[in-house]
Protein backbone atom coordinates (compact mmCIF):
# COMPACT_ATOMS: atom_id res chain seq x y z
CA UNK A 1 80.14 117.41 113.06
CA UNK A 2 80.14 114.10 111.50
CA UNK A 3 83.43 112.00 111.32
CA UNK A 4 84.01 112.18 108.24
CA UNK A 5 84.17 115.92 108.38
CA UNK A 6 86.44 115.38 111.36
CA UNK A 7 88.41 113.23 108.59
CA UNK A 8 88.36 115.84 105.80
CA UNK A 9 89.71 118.78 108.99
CA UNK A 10 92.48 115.62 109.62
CA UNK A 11 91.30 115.37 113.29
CA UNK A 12 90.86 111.86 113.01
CA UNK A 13 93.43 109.54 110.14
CA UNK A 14 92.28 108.02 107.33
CA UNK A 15 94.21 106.03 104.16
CA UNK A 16 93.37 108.50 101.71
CA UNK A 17 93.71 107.60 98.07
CA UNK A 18 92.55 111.02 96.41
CA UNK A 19 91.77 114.69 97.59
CA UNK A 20 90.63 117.61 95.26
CA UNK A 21 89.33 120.76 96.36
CA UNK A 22 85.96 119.37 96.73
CA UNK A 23 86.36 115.92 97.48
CA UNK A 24 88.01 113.38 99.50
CA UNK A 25 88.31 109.65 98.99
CA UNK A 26 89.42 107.40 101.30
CA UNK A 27 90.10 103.58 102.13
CA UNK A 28 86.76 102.07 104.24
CA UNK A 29 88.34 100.74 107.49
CA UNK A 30 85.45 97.77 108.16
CA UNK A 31 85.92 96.91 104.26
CA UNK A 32 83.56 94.48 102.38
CA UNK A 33 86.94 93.63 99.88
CA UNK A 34 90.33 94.97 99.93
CA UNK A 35 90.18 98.33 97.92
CA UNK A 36 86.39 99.19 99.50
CA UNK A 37 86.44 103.26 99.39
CA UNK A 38 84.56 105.90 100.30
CA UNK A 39 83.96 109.40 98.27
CA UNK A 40 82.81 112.19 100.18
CA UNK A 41 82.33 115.77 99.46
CA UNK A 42 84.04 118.67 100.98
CA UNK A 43 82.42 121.83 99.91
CA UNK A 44 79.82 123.26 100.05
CA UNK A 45 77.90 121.08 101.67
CA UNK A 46 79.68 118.54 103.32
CA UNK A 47 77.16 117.42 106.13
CA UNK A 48 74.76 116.70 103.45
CA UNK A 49 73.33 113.27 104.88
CA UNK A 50 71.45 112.55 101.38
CA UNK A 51 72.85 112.45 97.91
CA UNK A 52 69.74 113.91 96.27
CA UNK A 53 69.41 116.66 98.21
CA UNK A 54 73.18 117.96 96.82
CA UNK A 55 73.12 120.69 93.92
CA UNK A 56 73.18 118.61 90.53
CA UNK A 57 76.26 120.71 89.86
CA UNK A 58 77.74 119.09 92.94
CA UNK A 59 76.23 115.67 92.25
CA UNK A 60 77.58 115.32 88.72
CA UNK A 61 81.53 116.33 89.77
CA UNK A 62 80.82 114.16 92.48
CA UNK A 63 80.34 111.25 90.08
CA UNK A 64 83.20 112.55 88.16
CA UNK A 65 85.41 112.28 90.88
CA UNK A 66 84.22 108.60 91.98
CA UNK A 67 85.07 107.91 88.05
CA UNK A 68 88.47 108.62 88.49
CA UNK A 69 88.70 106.97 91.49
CA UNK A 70 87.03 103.77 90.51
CA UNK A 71 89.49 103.54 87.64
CA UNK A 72 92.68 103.52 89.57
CA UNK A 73 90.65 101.07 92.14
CA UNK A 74 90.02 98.83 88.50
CA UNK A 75 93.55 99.23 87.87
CA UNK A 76 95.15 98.98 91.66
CA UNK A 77 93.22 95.58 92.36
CA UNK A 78 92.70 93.81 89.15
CA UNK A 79 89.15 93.59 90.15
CA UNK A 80 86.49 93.10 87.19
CA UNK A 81 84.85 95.98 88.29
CA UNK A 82 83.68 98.56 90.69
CA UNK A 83 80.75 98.50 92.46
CA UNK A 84 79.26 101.91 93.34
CA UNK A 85 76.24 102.07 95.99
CA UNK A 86 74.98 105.00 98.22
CA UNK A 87 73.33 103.77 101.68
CA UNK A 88 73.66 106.45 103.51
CA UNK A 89 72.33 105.16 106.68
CA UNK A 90 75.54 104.44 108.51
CA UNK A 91 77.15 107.95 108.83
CA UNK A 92 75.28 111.27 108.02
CA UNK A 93 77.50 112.50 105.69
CA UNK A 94 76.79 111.97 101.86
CA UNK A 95 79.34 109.36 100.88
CA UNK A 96 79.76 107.16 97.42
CA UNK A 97 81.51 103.60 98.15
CA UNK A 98 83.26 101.98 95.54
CA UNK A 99 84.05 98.21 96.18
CA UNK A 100 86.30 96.21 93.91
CA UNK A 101 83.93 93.63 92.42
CA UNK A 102 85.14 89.91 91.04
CA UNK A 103 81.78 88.52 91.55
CA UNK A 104 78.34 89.97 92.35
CA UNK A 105 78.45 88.46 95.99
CA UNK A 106 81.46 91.07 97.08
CA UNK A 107 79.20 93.64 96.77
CA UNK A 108 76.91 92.29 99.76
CA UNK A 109 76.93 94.89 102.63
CA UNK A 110 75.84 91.72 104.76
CA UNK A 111 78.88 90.02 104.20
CA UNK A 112 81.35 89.91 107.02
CA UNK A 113 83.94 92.86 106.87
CA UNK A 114 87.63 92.49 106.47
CA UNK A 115 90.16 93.17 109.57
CA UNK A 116 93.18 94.71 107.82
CA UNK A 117 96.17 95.76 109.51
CA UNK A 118 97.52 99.18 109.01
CA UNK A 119 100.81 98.14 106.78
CA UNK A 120 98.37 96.80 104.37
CA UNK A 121 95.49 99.09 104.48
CA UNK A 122 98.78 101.47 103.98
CA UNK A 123 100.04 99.77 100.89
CA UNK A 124 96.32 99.65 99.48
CA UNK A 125 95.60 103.39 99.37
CA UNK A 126 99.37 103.65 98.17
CA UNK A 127 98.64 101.61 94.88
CA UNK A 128 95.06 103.15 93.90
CA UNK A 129 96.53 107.03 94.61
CA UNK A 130 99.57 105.81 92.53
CA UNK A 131 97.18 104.32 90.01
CA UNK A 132 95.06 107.33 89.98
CA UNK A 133 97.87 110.08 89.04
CA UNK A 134 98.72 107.46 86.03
């Protein structure tokens, strides 16, 4: 069981800023920029380490999902826009991150990550979820 299936059972917290029946987005603890999230799927195959090997069904409401998502990031953070990359190499769990983008350089997974404390990682995830039931 990967952790982020032990995040989607609620064995282990997260700062989640959307949930549908298949999905789950939540706030990236070791973020790149403030607003860095991850979209994972629930169901039916949530252990799926690579994107491409996901039905297309699941694939396309996947990117559905991250749409709405990345808007209410957009809209949360101000940012010009949302980065969207799929690594896959760090967990083995099929997972989407979105990372509020003001110049090309926030985007770089080499770049030192953030230390945010919980009250603000808190207050994050509050804004985009608030942002995305606009």
């Amino acid at each position: 069981m990967t952790i982020f299936t032990r995040i989607i059972n609620g064995e282990i917290p997260s700062y989640k800023v959307a949930e549908d029946e298949k999905f789950y987005a939540f706030l990236d603890i070791h973020p790149l920029v403030k607003g860095h999230t991850l979209v994972i799927p629930k169901l039916p195959e949530p252990e799926a380490d690579y994107i491409f090997d996901l039905d297309d069904n699941l694939i396309a409401e996947m990117s559905v999902f991250a749409k709405k998502v990345a808007k209410g990031i957009k809209e949360a953070t101000g940012c010009k826009r949302v980065g969207v990359a799929v690594l896959g190499m760090e967990v083995n769990h099929v997972h989407i991150h979105l990372v509020p983008l003001n110049k090309e350089t926030d985007m770089l997974f080499s770049n030192p990550k953030l230390e945010l404390g919980t009250e603000e990682m808190c207050e994050i995830a509050n804004s985009i979820a608030e942002a995305i039931e606009k």
